[in-house]
PDB file of N, CA and C in Angstrom:
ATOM      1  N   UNK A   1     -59.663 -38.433 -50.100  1.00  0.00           N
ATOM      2  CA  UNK A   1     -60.414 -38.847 -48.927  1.00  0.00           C
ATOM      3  C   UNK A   1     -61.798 -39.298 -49.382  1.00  0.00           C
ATOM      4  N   UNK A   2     -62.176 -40.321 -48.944  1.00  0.00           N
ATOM      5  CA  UNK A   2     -63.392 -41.038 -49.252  1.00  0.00           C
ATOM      6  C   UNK A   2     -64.609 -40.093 -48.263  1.00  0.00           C
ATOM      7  N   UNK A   3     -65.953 -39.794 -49.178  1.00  0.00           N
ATOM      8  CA  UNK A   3     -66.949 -39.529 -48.525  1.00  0.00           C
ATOM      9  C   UNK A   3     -66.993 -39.957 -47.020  1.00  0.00           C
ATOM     10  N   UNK A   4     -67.315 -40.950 -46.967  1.00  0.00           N
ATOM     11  CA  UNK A   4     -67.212 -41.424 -46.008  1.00  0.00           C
ATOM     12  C   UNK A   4     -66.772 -40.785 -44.481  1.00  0.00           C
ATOM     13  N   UNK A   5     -65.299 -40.808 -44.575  1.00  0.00           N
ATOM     14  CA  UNK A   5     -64.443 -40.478 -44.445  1.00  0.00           C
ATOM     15  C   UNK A   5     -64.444 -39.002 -43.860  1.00  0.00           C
ATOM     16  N   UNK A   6     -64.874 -38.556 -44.796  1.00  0.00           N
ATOM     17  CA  UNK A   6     -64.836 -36.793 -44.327  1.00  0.00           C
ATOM     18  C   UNK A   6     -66.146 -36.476 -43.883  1.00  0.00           C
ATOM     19  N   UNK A   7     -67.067 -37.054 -44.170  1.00  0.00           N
ATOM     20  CA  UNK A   7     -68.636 -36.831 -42.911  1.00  0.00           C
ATOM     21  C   UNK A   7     -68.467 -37.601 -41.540  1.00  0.00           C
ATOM     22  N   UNK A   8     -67.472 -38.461 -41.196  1.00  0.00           N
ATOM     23  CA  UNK A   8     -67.086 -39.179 -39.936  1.00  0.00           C
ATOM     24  C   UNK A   8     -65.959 -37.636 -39.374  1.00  0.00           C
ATOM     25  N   UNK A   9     -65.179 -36.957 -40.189  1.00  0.00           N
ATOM     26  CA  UNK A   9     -64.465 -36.017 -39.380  1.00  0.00           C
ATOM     27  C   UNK A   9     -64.908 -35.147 -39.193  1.00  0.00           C
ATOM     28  N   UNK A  10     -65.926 -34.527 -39.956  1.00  0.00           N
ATOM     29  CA  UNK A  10     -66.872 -33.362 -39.668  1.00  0.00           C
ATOM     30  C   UNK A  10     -67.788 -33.866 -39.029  1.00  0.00           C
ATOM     31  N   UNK A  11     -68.607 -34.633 -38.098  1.00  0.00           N
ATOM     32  CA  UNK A  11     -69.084 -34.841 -37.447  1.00  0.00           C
ATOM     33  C   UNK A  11     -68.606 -34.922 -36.381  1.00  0.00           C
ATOM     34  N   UNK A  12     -67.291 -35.304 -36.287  1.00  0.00           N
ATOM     35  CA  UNK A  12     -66.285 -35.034 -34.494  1.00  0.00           C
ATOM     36  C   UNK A  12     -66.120 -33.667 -34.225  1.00  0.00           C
ATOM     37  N   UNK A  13     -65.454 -33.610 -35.474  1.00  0.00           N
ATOM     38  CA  UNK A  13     -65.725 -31.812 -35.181  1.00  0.00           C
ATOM     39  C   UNK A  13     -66.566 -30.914 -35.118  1.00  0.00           C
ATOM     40  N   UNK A  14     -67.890 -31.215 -35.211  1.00  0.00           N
ATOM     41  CA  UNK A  14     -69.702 -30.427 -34.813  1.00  0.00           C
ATOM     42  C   UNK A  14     -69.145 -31.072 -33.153  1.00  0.00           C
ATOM     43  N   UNK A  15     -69.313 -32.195 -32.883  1.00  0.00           N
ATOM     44  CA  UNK A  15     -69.401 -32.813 -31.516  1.00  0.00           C
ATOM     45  C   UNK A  15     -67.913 -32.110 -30.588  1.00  0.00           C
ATOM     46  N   UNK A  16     -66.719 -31.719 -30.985  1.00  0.00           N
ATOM     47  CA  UNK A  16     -66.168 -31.458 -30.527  1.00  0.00           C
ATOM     48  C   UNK A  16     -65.956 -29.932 -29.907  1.00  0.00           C
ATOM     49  N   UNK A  17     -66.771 -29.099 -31.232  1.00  0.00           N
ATOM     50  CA  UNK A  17     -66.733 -27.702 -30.714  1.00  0.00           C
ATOM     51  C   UNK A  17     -67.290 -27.268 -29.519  1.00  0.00           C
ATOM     52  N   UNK A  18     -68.274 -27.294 -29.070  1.00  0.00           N
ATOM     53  CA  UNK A  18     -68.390 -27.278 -27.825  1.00  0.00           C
ATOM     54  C   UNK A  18     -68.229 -27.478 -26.523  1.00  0.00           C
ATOM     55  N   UNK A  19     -67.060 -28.592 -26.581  1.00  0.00           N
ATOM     56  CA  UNK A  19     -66.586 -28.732 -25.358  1.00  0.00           C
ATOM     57  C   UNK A  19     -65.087 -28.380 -25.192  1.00  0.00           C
ATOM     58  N   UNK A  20     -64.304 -27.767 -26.646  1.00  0.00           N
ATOM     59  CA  UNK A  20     -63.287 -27.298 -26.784  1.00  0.00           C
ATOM     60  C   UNK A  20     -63.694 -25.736 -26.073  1.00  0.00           C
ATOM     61  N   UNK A  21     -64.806 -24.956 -26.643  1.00  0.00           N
ATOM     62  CA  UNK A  21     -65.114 -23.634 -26.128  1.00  0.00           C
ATOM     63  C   UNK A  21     -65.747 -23.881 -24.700  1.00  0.00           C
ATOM     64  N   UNK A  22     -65.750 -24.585 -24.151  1.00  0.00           N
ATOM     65  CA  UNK A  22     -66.232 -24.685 -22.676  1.00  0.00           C
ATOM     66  C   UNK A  22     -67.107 -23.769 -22.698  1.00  0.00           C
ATOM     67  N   UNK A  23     -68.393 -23.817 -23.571  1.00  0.00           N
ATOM     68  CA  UNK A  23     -69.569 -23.368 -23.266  1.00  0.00           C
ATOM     69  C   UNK A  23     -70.805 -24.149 -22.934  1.00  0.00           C
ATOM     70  N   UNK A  24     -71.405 -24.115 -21.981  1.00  0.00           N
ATOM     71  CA  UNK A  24     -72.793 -24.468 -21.968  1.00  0.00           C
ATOM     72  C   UNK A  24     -73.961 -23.888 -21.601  1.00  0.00           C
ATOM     73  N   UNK A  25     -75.028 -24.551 -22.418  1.00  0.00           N
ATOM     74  CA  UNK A  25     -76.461 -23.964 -22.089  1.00  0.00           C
ATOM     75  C   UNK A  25     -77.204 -24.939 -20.834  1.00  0.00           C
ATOM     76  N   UNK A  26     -77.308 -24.536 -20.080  1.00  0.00           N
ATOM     77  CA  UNK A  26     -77.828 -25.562 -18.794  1.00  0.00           C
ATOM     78  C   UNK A  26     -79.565 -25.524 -18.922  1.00  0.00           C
ATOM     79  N   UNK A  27     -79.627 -24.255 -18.997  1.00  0.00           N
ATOM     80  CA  UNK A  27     -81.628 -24.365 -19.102  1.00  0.00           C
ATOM     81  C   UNK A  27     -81.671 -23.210 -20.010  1.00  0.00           C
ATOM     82  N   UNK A  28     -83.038 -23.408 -20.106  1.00  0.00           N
ATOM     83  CA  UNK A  28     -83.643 -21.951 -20.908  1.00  0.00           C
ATOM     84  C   UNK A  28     -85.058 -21.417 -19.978  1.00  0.00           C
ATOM     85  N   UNK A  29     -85.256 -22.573 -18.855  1.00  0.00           N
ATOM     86  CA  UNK A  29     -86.441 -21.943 -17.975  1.00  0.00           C
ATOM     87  C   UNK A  29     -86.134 -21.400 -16.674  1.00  0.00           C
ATOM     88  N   UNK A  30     -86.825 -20.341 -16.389  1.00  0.00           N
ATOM     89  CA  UNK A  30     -86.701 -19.161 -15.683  1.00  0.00           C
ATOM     90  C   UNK A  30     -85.871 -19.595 -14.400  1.00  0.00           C
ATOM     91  N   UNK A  31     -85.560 -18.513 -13.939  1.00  0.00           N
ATOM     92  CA  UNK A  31     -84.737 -18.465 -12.946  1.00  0.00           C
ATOM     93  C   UNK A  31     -85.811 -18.986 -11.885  1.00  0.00           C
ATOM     94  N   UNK A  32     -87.028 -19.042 -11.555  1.00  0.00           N
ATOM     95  CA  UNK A  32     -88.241 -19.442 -10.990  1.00  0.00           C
ATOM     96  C   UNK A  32     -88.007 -20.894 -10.650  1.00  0.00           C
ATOM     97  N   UNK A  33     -87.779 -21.550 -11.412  1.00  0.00           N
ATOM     98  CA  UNK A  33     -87.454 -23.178 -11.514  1.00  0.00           C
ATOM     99  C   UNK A  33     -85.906 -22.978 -10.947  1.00  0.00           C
ATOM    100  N   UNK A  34     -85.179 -22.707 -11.152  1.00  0.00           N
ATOM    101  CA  UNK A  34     -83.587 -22.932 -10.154  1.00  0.00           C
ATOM    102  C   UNK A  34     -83.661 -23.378  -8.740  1.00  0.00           C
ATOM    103  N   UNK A  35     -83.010 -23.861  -8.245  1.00  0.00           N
ATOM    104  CA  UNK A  35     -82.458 -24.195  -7.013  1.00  0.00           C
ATOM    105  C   UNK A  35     -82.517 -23.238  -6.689  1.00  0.00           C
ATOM    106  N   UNK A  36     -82.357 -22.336  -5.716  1.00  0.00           N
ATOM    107  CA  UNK A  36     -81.839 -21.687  -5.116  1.00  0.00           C
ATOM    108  C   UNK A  36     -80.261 -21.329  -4.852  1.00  0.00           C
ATOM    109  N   UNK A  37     -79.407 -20.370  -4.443  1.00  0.00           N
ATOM    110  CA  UNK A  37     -78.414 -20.813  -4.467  1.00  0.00           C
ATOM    111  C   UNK A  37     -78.086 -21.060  -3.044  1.00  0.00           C
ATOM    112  N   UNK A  38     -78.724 -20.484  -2.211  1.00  0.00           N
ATOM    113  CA  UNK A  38     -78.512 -20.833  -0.694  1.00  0.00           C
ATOM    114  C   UNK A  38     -78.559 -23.105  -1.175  1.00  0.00           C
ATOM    115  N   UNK A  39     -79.636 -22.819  -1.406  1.00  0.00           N
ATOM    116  CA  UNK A  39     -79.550 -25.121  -1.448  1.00  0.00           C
ATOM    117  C   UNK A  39     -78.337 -25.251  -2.302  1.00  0.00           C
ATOM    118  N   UNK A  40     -78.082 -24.586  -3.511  1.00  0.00           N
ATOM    119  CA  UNK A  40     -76.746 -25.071  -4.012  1.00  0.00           C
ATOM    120  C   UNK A  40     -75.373 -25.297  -2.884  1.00  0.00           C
ATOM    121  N   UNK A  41     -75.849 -24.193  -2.505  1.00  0.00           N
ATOM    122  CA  UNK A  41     -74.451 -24.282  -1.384  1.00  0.00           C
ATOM    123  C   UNK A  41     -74.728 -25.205  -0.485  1.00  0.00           C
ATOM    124  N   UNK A  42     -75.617 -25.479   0.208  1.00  0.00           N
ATOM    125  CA  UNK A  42     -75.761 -26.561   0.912  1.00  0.00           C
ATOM    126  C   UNK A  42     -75.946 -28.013   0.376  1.00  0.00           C
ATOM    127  N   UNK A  43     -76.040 -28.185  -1.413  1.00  0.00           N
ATOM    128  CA  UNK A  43     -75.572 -29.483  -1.189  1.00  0.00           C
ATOM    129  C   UNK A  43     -73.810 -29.620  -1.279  1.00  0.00           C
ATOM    130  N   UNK A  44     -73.286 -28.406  -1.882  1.00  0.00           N
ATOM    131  CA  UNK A  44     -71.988 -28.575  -2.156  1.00  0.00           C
ATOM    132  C   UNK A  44     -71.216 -28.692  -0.772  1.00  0.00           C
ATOM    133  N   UNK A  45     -71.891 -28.150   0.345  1.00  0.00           N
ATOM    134  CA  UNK A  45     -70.865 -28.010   1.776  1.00  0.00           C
ATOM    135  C   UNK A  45     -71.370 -29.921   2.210  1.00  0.00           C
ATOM    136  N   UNK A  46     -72.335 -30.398   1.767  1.00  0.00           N
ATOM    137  CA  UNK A  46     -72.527 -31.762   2.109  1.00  0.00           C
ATOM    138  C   UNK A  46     -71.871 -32.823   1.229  1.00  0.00           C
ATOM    139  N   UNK A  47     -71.482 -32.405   0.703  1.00  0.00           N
ATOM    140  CA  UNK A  47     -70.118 -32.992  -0.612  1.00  0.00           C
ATOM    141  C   UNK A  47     -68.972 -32.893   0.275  1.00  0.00           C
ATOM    142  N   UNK A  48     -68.914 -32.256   1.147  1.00  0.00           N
ATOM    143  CA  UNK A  48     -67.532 -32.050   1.721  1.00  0.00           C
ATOM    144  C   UNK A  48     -66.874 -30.478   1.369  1.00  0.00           C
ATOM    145  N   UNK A  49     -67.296 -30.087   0.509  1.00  0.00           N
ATOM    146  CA  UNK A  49     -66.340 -28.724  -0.047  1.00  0.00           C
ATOM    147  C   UNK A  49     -66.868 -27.301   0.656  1.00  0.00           C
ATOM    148  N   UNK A  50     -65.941 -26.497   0.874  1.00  0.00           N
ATOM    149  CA  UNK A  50     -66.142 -25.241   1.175  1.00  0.00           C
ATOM    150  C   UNK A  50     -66.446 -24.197   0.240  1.00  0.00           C
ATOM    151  N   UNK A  51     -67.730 -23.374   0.090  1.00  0.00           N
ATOM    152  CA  UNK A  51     -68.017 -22.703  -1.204  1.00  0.00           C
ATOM    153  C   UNK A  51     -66.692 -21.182  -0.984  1.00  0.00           C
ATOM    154  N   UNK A  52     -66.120 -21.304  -1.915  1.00  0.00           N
ATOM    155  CA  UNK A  52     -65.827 -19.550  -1.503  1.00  0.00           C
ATOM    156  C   UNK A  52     -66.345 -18.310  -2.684  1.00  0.00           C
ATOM    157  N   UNK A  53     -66.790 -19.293  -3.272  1.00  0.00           N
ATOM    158  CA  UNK A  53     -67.937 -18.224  -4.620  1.00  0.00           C
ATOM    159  C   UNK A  53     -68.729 -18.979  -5.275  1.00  0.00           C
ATOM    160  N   UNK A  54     -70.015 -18.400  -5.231  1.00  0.00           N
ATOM    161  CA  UNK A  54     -71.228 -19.091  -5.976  1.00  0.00           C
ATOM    162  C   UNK A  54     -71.932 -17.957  -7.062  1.00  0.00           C
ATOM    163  N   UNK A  55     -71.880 -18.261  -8.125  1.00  0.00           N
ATOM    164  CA  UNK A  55     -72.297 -16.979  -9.235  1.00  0.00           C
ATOM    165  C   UNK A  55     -72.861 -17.931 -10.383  1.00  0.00           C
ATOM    166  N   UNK A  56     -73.761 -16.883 -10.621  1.00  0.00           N
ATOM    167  CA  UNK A  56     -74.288 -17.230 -12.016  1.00  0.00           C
ATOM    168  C   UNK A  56     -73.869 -16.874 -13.333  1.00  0.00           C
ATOM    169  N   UNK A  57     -73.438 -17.757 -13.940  1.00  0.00           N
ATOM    170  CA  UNK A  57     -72.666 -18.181 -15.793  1.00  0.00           C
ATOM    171  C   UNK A  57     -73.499 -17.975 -16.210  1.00  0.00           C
ATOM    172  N   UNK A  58     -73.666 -17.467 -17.315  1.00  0.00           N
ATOM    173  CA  UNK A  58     -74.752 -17.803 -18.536  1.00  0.00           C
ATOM    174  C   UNK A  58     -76.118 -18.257 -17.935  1.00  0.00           C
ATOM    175  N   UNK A  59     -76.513 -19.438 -17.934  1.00  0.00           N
ATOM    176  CA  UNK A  59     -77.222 -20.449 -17.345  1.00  0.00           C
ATOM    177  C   UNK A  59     -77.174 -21.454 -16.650  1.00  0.00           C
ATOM    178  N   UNK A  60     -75.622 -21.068 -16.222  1.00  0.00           N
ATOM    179  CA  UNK A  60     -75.520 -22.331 -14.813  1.00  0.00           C
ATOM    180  C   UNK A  60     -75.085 -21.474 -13.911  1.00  0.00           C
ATOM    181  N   UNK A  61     -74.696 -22.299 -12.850  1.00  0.00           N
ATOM    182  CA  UNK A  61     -74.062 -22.095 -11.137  1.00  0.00           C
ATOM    183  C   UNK A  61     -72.624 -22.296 -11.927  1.00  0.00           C
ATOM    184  N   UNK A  62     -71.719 -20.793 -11.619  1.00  0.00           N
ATOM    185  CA  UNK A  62     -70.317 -21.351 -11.336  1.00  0.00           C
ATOM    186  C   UNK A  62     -70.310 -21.413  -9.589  1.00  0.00           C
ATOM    187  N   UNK A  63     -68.857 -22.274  -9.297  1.00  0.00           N
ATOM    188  CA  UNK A  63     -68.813 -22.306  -8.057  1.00  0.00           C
ATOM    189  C   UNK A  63     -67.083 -22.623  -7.881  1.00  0.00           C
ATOM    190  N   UNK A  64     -66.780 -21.851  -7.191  1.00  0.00           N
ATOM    191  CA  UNK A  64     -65.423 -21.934  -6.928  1.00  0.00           C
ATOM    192  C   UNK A  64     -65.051 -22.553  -5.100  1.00  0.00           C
ATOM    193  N   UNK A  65     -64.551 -23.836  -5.200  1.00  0.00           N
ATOM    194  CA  UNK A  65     -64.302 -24.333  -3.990  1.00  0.00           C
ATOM    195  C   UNK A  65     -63.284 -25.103  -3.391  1.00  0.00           C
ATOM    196  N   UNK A  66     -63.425 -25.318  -2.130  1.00  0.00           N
ATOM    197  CA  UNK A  66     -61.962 -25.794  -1.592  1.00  0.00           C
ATOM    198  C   UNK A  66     -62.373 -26.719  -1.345  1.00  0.00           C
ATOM    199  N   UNK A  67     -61.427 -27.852  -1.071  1.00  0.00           N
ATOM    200  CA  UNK A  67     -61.598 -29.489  -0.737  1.00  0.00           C
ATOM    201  C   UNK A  67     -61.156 -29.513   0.915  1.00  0.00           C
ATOM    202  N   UNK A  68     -61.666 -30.487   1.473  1.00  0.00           N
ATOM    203  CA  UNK A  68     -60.904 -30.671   2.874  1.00  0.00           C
ATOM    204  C   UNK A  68     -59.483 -30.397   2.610  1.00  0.00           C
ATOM    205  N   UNK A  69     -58.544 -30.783   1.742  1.00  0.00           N
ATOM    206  CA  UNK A  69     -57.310 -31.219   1.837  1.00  0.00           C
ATOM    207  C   UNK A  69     -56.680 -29.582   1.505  1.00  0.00           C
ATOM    208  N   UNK A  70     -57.729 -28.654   0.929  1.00  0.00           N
ATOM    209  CA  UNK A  70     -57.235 -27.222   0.557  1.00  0.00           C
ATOM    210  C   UNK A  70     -56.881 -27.472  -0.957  1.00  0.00           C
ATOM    211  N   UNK A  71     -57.455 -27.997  -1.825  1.00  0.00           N
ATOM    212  CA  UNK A  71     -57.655 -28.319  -3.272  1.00  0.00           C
ATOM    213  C   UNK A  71     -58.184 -27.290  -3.469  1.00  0.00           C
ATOM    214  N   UNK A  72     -58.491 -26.229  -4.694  1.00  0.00           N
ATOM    215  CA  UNK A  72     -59.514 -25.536  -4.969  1.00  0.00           C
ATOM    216  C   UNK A  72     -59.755 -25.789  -6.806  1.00  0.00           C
ATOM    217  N   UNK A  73     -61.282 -25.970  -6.633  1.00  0.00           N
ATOM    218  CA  UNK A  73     -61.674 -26.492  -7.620  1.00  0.00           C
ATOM    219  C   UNK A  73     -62.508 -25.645  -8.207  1.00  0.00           C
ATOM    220  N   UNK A  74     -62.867 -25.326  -9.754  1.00  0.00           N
ATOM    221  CA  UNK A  74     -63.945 -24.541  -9.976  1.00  0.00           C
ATOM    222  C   UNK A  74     -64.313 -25.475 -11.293  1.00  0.00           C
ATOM    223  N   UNK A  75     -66.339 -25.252 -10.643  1.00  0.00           N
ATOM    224  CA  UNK A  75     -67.065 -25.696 -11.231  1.00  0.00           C
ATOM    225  C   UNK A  75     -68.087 -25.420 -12.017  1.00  0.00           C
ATOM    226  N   UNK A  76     -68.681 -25.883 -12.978  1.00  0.00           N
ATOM    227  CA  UNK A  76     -70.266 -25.270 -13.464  1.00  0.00           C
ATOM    228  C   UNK A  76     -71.115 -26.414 -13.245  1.00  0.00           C
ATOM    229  N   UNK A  77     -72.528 -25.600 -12.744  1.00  0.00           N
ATOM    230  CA  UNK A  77     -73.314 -26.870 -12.058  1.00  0.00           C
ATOM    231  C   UNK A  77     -74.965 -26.399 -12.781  1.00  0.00           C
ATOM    232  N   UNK A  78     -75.349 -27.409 -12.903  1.00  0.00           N
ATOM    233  CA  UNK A  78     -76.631 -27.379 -13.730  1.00  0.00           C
ATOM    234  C   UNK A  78     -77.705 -27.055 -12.579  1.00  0.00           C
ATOM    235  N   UNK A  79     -78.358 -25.860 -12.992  1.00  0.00           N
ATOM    236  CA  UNK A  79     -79.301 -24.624 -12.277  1.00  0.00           C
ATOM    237  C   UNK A  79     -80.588 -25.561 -11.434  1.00  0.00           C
ATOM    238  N   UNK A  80     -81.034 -26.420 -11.882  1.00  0.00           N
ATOM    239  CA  UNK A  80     -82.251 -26.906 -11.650  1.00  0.00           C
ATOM    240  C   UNK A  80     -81.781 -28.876 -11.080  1.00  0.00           C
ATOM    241  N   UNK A  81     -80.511 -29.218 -11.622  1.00  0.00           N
ATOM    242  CA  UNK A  81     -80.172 -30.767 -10.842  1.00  0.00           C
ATOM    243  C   UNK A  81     -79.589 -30.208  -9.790  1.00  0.00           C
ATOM    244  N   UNK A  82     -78.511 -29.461 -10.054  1.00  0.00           N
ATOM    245  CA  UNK A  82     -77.591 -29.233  -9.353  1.00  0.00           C
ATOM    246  C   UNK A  82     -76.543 -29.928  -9.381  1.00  0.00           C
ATOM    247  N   UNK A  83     -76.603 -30.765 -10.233  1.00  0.00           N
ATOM    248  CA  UNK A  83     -75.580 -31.935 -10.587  1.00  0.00           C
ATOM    249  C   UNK A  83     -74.183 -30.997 -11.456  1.00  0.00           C
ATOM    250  N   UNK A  84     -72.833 -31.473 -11.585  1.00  0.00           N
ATOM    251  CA  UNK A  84     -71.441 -30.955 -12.087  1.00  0.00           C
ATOM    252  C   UNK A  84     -71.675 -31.078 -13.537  1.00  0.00           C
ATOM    253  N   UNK A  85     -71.325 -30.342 -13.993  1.00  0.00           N
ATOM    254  CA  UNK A  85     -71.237 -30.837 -15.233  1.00  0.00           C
ATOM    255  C   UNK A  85     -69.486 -30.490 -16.028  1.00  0.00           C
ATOM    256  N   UNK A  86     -69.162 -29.824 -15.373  1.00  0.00           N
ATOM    257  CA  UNK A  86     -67.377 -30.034 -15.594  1.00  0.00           C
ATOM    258  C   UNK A  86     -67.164 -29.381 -14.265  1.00  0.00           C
ATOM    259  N   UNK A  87     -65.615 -29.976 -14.169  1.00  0.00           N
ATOM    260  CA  UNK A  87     -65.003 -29.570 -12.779  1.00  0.00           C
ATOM    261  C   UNK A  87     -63.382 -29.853 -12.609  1.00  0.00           C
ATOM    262  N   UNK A  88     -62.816 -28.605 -12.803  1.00  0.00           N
ATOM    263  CA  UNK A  88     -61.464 -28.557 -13.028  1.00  0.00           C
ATOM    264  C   UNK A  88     -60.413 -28.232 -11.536  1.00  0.00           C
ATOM    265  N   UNK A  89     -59.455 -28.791 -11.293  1.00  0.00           N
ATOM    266  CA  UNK A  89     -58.820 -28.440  -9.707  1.00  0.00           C
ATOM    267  C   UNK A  89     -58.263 -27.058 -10.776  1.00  0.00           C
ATOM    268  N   UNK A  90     -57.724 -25.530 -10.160  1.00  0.00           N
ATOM    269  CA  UNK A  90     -57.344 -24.496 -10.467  1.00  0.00           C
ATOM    270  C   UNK A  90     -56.015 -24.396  -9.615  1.00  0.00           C
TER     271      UNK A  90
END
């Protein structure tokens, strides 16, 4: 295997470990700066979805929810956008 070659596959694989372990770091500043989770829930019920659990991961919002159609989806949501950052139907 050419140099090359093997610093192009070890570099997918630095980039890949982390989203194989479905871990993330969302912030490192205080819970002070967060959303709230009462507003989390209210932008997620303005998305359309029904919260039926809102908890704190590590450093994000998990959130476990139902769709109009009765989908239930669980998510991790970044503490301070509030934006998805993965989101799997369960």
């Amino acid at each position: 295997m050419q140099p090359r070659h093997f610093l192009i596959a070890i570099s997918l694989l630095t980039l890949a470990t982390p989203l194989a372990a479905r871990t993330f770091e969302c912030t490192e500043l205080d819970k002070a700066h967060w959303i709230t989770a009462e507003a989390m829930q209210e932008r997620l019920a303005a998305q359309g979805y029904q919260v039926i659990n809102l908890s704190v991961s590590d450093s994000c919002y998990k959130a476990t929810l139902k769709t109009e159609n009765g989908q239930k989806i669980e998510g991790i949501y970044h503490p301070i956008g509030g934006h998805p950052l993965r989101r799997q139907t369960i």
